[in-house]
Protein backbone atom coordinates (compact mmCIF):
# COMPACT_ATOMS: atom_id res chain seq x y z
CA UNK A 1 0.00 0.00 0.00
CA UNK A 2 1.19 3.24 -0.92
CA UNK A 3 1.60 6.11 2.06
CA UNK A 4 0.53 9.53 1.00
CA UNK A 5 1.85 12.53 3.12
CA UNK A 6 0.15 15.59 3.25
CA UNK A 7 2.15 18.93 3.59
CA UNK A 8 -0.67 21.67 4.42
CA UNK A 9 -0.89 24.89 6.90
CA UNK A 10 -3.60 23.47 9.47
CA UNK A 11 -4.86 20.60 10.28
CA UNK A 12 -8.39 20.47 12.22
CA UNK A 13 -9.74 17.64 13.91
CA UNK A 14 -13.49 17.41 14.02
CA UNK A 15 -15.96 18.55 10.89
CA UNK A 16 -18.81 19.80 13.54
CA UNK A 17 -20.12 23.66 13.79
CA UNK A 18 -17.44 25.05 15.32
CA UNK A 19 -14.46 23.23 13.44
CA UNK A 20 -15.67 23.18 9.74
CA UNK A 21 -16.38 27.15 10.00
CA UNK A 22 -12.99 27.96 11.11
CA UNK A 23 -11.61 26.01 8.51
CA UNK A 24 -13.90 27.38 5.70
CA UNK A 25 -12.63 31.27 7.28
CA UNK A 26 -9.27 29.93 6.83
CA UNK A 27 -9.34 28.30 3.30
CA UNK A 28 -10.80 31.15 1.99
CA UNK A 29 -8.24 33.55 2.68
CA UNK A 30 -5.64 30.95 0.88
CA UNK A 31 -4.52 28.93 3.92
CA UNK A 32 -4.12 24.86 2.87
CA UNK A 33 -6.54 23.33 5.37
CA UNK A 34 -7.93 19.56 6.19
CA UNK A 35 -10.48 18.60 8.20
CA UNK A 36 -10.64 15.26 9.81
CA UNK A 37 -14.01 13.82 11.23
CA UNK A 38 -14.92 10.20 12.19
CA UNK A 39 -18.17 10.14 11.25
CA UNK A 40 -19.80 9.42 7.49
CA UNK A 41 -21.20 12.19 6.16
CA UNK A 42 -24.57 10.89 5.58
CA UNK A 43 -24.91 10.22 9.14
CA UNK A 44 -23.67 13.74 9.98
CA UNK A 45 -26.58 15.37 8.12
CA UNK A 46 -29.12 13.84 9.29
CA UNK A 47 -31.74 14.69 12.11
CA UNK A 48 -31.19 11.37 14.02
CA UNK A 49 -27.04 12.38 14.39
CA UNK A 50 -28.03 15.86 15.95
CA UNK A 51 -31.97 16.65 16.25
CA UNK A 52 -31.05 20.31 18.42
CA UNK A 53 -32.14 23.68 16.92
CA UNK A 54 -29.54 26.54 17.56
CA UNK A 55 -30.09 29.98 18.69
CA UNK A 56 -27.73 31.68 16.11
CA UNK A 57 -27.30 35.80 17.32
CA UNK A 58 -26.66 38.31 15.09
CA UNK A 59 -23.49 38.56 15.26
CA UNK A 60 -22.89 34.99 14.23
CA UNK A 61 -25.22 35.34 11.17
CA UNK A 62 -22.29 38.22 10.57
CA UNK A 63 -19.62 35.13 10.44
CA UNK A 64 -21.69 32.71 8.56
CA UNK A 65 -22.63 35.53 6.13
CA UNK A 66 -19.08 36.53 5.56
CA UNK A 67 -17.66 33.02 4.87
CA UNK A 68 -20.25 32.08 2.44
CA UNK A 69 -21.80 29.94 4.31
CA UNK A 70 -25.18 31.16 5.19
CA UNK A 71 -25.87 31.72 1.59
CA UNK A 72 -26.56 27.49 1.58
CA UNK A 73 -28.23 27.65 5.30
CA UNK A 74 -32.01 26.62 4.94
CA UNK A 75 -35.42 27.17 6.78
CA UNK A 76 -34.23 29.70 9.13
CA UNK A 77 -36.43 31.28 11.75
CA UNK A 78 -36.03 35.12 12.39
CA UNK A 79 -36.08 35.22 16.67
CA UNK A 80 -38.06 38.79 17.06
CA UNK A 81 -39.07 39.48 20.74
CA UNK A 82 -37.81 37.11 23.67
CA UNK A 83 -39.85 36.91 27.00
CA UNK A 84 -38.32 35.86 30.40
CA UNK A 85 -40.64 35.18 33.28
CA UNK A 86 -40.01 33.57 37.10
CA UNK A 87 -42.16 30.59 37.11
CA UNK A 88 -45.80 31.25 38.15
CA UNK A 89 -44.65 35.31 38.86
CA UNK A 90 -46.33 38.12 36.99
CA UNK A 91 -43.03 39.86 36.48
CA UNK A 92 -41.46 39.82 33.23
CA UNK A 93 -38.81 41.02 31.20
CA UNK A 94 -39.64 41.55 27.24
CA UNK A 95 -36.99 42.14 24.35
CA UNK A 96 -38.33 43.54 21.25
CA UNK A 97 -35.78 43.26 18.66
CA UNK A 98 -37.49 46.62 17.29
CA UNK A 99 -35.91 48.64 20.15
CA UNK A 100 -32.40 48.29 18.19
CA UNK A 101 -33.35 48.13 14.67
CA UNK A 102 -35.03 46.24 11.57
CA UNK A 103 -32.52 43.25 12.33
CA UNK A 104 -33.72 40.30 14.22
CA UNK A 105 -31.78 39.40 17.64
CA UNK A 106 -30.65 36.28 15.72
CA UNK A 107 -32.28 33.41 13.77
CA UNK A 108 -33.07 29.83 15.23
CA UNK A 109 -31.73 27.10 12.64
CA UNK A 110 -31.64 23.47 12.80
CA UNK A 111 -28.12 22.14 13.54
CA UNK A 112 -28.36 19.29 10.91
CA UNK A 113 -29.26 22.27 8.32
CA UNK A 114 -26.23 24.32 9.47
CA UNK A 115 -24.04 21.37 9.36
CA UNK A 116 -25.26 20.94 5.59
CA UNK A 117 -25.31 24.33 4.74
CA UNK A 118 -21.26 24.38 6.24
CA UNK A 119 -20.08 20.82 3.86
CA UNK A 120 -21.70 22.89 1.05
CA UNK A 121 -19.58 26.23 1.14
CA UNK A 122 -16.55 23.52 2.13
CA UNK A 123 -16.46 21.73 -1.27
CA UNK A 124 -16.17 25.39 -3.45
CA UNK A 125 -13.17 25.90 -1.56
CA UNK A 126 -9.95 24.18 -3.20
CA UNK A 127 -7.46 24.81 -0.84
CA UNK A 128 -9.99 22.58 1.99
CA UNK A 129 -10.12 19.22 2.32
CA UNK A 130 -12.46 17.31 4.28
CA UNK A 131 -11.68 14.00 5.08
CA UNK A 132 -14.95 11.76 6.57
CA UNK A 133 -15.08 9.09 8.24
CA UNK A 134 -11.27 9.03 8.75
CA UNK A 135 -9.53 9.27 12.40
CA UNK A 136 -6.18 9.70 13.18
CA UNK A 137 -3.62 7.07 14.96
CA UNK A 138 -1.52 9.37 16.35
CA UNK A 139 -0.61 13.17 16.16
CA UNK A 140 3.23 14.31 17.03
CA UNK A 141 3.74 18.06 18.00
CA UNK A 142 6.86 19.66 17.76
CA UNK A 143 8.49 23.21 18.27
CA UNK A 144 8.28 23.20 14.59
CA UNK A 145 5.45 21.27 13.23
CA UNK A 146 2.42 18.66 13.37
CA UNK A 147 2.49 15.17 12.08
CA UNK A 148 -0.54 13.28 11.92
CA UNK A 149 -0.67 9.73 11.26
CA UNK A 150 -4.12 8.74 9.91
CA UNK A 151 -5.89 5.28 10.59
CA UNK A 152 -5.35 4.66 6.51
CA UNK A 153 -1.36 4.49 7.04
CA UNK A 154 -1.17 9.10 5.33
CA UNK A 155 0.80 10.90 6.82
CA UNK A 156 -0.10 15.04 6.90
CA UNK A 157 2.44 17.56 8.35
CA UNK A 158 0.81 20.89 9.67
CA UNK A 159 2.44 24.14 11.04
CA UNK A 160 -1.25 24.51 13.22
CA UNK A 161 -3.19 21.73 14.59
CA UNK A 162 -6.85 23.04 16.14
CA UNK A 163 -8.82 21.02 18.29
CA UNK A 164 -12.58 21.46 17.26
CA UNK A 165 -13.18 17.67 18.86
CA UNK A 166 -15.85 17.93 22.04
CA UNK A 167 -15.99 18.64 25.33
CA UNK A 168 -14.17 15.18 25.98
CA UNK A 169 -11.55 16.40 23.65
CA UNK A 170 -8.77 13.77 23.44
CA UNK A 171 -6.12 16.14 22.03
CA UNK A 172 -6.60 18.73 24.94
CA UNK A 173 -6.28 15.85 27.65
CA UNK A 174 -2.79 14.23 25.24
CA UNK A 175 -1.74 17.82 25.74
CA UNK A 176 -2.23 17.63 29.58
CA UNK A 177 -4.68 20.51 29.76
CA UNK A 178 -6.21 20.60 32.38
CA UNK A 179 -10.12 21.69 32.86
CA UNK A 180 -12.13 23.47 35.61
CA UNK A 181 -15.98 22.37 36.09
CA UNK A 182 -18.66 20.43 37.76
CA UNK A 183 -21.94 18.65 36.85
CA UNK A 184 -25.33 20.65 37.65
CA UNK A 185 -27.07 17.28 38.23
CA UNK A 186 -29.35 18.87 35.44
CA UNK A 187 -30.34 16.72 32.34
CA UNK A 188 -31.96 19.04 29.30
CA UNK A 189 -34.59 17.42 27.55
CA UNK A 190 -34.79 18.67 24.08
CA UNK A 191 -37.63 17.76 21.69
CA UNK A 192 -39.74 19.24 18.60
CA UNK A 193 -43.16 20.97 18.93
CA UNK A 194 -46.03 21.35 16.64
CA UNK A 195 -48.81 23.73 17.71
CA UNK A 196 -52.29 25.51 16.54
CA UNK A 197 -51.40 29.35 16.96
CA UNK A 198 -48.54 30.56 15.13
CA UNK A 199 -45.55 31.83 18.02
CA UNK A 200 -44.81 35.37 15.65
CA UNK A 201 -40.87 34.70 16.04
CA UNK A 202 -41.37 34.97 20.02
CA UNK A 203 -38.53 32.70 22.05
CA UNK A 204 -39.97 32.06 25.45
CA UNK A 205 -37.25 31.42 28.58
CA UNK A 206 -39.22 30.36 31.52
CA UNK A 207 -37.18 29.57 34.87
CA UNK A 208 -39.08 26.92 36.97
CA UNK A 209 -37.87 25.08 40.10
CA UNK A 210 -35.56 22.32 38.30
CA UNK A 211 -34.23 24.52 35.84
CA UNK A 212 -35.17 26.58 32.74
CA UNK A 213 -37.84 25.88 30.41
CA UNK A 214 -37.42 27.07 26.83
CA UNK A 215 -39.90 27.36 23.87
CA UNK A 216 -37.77 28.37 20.80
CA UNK A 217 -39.58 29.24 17.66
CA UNK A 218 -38.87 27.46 14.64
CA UNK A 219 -40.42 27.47 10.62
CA UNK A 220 -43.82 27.27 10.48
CA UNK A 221 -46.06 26.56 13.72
CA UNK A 222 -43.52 24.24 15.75
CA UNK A 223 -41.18 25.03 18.34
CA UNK A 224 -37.99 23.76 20.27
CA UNK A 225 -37.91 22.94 23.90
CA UNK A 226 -35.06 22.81 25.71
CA UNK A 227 -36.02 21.19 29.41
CA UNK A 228 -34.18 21.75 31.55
CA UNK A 229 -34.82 18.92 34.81
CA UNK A 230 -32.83 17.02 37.59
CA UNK A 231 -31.07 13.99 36.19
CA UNK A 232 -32.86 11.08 38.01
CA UNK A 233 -36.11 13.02 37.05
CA UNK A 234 -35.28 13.33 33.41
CA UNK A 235 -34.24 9.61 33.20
CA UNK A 236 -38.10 9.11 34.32
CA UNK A 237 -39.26 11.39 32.08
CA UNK A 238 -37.65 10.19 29.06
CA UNK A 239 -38.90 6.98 29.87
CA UNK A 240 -42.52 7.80 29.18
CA UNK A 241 -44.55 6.44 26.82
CA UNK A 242 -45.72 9.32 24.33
CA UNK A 243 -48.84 10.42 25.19
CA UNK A 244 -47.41 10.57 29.20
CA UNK A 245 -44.48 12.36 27.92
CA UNK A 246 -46.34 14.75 25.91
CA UNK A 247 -48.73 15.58 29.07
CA UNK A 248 -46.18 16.32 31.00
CA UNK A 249 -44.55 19.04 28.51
CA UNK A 250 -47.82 20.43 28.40
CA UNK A 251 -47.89 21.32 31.68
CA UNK A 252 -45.45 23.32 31.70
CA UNK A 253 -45.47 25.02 28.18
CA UNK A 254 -49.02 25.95 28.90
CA UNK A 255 -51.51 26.47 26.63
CA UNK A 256 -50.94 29.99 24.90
CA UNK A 257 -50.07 28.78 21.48
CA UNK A 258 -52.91 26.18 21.55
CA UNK A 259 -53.09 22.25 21.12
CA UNK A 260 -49.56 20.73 21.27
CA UNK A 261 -48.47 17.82 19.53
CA UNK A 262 -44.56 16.44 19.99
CA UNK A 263 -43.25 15.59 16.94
CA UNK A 264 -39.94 13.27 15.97
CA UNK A 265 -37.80 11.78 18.75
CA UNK A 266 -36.70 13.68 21.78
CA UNK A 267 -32.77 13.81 23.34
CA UNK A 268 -31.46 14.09 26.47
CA UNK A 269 -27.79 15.77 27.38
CA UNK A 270 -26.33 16.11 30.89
CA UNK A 271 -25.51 19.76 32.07
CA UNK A 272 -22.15 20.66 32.90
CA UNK A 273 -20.08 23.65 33.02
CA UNK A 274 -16.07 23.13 31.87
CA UNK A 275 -13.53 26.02 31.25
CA UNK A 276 -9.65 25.22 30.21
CA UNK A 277 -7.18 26.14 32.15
CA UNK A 278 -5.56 27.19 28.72
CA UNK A 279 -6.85 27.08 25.11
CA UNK A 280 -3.45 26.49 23.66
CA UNK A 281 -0.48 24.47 23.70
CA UNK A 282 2.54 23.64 21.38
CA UNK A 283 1.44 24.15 17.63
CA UNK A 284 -2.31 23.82 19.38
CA UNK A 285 -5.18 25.67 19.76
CA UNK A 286 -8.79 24.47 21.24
CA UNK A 287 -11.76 26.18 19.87
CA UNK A 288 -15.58 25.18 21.25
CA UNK A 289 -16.44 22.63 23.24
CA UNK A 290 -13.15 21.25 23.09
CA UNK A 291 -12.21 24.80 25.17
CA UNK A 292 -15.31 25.40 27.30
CA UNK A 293 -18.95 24.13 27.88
CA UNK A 294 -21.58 26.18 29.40
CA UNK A 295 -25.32 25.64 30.87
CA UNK A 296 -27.61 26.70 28.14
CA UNK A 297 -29.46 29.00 30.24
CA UNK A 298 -28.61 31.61 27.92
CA UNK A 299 -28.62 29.85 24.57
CA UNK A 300 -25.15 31.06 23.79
CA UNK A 301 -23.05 28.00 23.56
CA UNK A 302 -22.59 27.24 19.72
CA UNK A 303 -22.33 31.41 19.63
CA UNK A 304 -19.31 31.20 22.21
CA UNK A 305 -17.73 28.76 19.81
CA UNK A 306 -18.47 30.90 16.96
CA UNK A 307 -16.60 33.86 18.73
CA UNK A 308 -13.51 31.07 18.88
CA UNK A 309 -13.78 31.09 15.54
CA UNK A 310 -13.99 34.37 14.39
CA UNK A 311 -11.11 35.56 16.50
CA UNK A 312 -8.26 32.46 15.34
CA UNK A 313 -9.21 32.96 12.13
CA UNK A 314 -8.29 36.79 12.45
CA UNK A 315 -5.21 36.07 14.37
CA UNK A 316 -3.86 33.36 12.37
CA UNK A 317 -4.86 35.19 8.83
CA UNK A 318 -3.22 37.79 9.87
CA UNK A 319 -0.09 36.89 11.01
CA UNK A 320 -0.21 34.49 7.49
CA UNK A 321 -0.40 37.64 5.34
CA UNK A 322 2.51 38.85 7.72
CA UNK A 323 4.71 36.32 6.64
CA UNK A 324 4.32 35.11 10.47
CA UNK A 325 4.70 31.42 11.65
CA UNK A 326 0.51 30.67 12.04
CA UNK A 327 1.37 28.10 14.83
CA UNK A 328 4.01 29.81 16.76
CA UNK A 329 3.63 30.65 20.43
CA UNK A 330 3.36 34.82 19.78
CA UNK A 331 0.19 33.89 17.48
CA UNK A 332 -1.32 31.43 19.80
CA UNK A 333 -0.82 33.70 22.64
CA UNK A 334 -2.76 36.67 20.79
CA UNK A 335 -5.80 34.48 20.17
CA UNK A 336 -6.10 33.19 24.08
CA UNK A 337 -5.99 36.64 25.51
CA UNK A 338 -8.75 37.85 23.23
CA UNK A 339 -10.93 34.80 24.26
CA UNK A 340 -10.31 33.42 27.41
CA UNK A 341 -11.33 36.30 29.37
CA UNK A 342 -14.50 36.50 27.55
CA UNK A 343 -15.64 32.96 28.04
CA UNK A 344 -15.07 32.84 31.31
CA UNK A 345 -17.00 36.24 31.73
CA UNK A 346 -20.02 34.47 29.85
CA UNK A 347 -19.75 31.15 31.72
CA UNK A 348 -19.96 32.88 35.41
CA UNK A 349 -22.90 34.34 34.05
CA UNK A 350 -24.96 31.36 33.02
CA UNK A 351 -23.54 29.62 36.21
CA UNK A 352 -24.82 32.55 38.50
CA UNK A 353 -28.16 32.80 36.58
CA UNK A 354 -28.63 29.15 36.72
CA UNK A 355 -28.35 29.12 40.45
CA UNK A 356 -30.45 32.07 41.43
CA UNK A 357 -33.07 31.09 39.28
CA UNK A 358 -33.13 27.53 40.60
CA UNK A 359 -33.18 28.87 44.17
CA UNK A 360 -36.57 28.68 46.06
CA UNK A 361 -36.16 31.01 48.79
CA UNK A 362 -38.88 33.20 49.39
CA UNK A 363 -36.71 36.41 49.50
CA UNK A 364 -34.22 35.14 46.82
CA UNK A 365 -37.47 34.89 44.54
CA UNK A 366 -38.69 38.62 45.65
CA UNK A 367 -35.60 39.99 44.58
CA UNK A 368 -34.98 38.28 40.91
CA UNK A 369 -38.64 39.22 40.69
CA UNK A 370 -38.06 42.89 41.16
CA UNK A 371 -35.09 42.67 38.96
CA UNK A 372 -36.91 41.40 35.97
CA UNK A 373 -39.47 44.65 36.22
CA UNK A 374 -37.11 47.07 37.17
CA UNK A 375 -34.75 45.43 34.14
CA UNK A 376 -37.90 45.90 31.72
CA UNK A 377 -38.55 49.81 32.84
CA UNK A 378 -34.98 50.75 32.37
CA UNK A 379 -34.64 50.73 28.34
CA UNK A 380 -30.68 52.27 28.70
CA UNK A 381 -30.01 48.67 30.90
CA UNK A 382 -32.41 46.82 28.89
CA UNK A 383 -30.34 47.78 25.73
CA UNK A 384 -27.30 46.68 26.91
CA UNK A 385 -28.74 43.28 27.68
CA UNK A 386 -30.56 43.26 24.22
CA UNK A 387 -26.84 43.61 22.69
CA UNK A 388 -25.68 40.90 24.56
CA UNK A 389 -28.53 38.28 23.35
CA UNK A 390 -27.70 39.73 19.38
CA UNK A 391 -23.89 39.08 20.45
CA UNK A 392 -22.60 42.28 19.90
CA UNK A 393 -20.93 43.65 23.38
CA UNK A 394 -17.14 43.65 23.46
CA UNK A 395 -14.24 43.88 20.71
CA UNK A 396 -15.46 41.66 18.15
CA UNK A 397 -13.58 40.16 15.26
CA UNK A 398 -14.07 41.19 11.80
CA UNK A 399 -16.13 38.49 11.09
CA UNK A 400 -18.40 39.23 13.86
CA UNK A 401 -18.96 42.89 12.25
CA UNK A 402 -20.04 41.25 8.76
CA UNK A 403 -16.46 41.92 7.52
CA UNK A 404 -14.24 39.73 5.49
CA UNK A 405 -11.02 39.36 6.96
């Protein structure tokens, strides 16, 4: 058998939505890229691989506009207004999207749709390769290079090796990274909705007792939930026979947008929080999951990815076009400091918000109550908030802005 070896710029392991976007940023400004993934594509597409909806905020829409790839993105649901309450309280804080402008605060898309939409704009790039299902034997870093030995016997040398490969991420743990995080002891239940009365682009976060309920609107009259309960409960509840299961939703979406019916299978994830003690490492850099993992109280995680994404590909382009080693330590270095901070910023606020909303004390509940009307009569402090569910608070990349880079 004959061994091929590979002689490109980066190599990125794992073809998901934060790892195929970074590589389509950084083919299209010229870089040689491959992409390695384990699984088949056809599996990868479909709605039994990955059956979540994603909340994608304006700013991301910027990145997947600028790299092409929202021109191939499908049924897409504008998110208009979003409406927080506190469980059975009368207080409530309401976003309208017309408060900042004619653009939505984001759009909610199906993940299998974005992952489609992203091996579209991939194959009219020819300097990216994506390589599916293939895996990798073993990866070598040294002070000057990558070599990665593939399960088919190729070789491919890289001067940048990005880990876009999960929150279990085997090349963060071969690089001895270590992470900080615990388990809420929360499962989210996520499932598909059909109902009677159209939702008019409205996301619904409610905060009950176990955790946060969310009604997500998506094309035509269904919505997403995204349950969130205790783990032992939400083995029991996933264990339900349809109709049981489908009562039980009910009771807690209510009955404002008419007869529900749940429609295709349901999931259920376990809820942790993780943050890297560093996001890179000898010719390495973590991006996603693979860096961080938050609760998705907020609905922010795939967009704290995105903002991984947006901000390598700037630094690394860059120093490219600077005749600059992409995968040397002064590179690297630029691209943690503009991202650490701001994750861990975001994650200690869906931790905080997670635990004050799951807190039953009578005067704990008086105050988050009060918050949420005096929030929604304050439109300067309401603003600011509104910018941070569009994704558009703090020094954004290019891409973020709707700028090529």
């Amino acid at each position: 058998m004959t061994k091929n070896n590979t002689n490109i710029d980066i190599l990125v392991i794992g073809g998901g939505l934060n790892g195929l976007p970074f590589a389509i940023a950084a083919a299209s400004a010229g870089l040689e890229v491959v992409v390695l993934e384990r699984a088949a594509p056809e599996d990868f597409l479909s709605a039994d691989f990955d059956g979540r909806v994603s909340a994608i905020a304006h700013a991301s829409r910027n990145l997947l506009r600028s790299t092409g790839i929202w021109d191939h993105v499908e049924a897409t649901q504008p998110m208009l207004d979003i409406r927080i309450t506190d469980g059975p309280s009368k207080c409530f804080l309401h976003y309208d999207h017309r408060q900042l402008g004619d653009e939505p605060f984001g759009h909610m898309v199906e993940n299998r749709h974005l992952r489609q939409a992203m091996a579209k704009r991939a194959t009219e790039i020819p300097t990216l390769q994506m390589r599916a299902p293939v895996e990798y034997s073993t990866i070598e870093r040294t002070p000057d290079g990558v070599t990665a030995t593939l399960s088919t016997g190729d070789e491919i040398s890289a001067r940048l090796l990005v880990a876009a490969d999960g929150r279990n991420s085997p090349l963060r743990k071969q690089a001895g990274i270590k992470i900080v995080g615990w388990s809420y002891d929360q499962a989210g239940i996520v499932c598909t909705v059909a109902h009677e009365i159209p939702h008019h682009g409205v996301a619904q976060e409610r905060f009950l007792k176990p955790g946060p309920f969310a009604i997500l609107p998506m094309t035509g009259n269904r919505s997403s939930l995204v349950w969130t309960e205790q783990t032992e409960r939400a083995k029991v509840i996933m264990a339900l026979p349809e109709a049981e299961f489908a009562e039980e939703m009910a009771k807690r979406f209510g009955d404002y947008l008419g007869k529900l019916t749940v429609v295709g299978p349901r999931w259920s994830y376990p809820l942790s929080l993780h943050q890297s003690e560093r996001y890179v490492d000898q010719r390495l850099a973590l991006i996603g999951d693979a860096a961080h993992g938050m609760h998705p109280i907020a609905g922010q995680g795939l967009n704290l990815g995105l903002r991984d994404v947006a901000a390598l590909a700037e630094v690394v382009i860059d120093a490219a076009r600077l005749g600059q080693d992409i995968g040397g330590d002064m590179v690297l270095e630029d691209y943690q400091r503009w991202r650490r901070f701001d994750s861990i910023t975001l994650l200690v606020i869906t931790d905080g918000l997670n635990r004050l909303f799951t807190n039953e004390i009578p005067p704990v509940r008086l105050a988050r109550d009060i918050g949420l009307a005096a929030v929604n009569k304050m439109p300067k402090l309401k603003g600011f908030f509104m910018e941070h569910a569009r994704g558009t608070v703090g020094k954004l990349p290019r891409l973020l802005q709707g700028k090529a880079l």
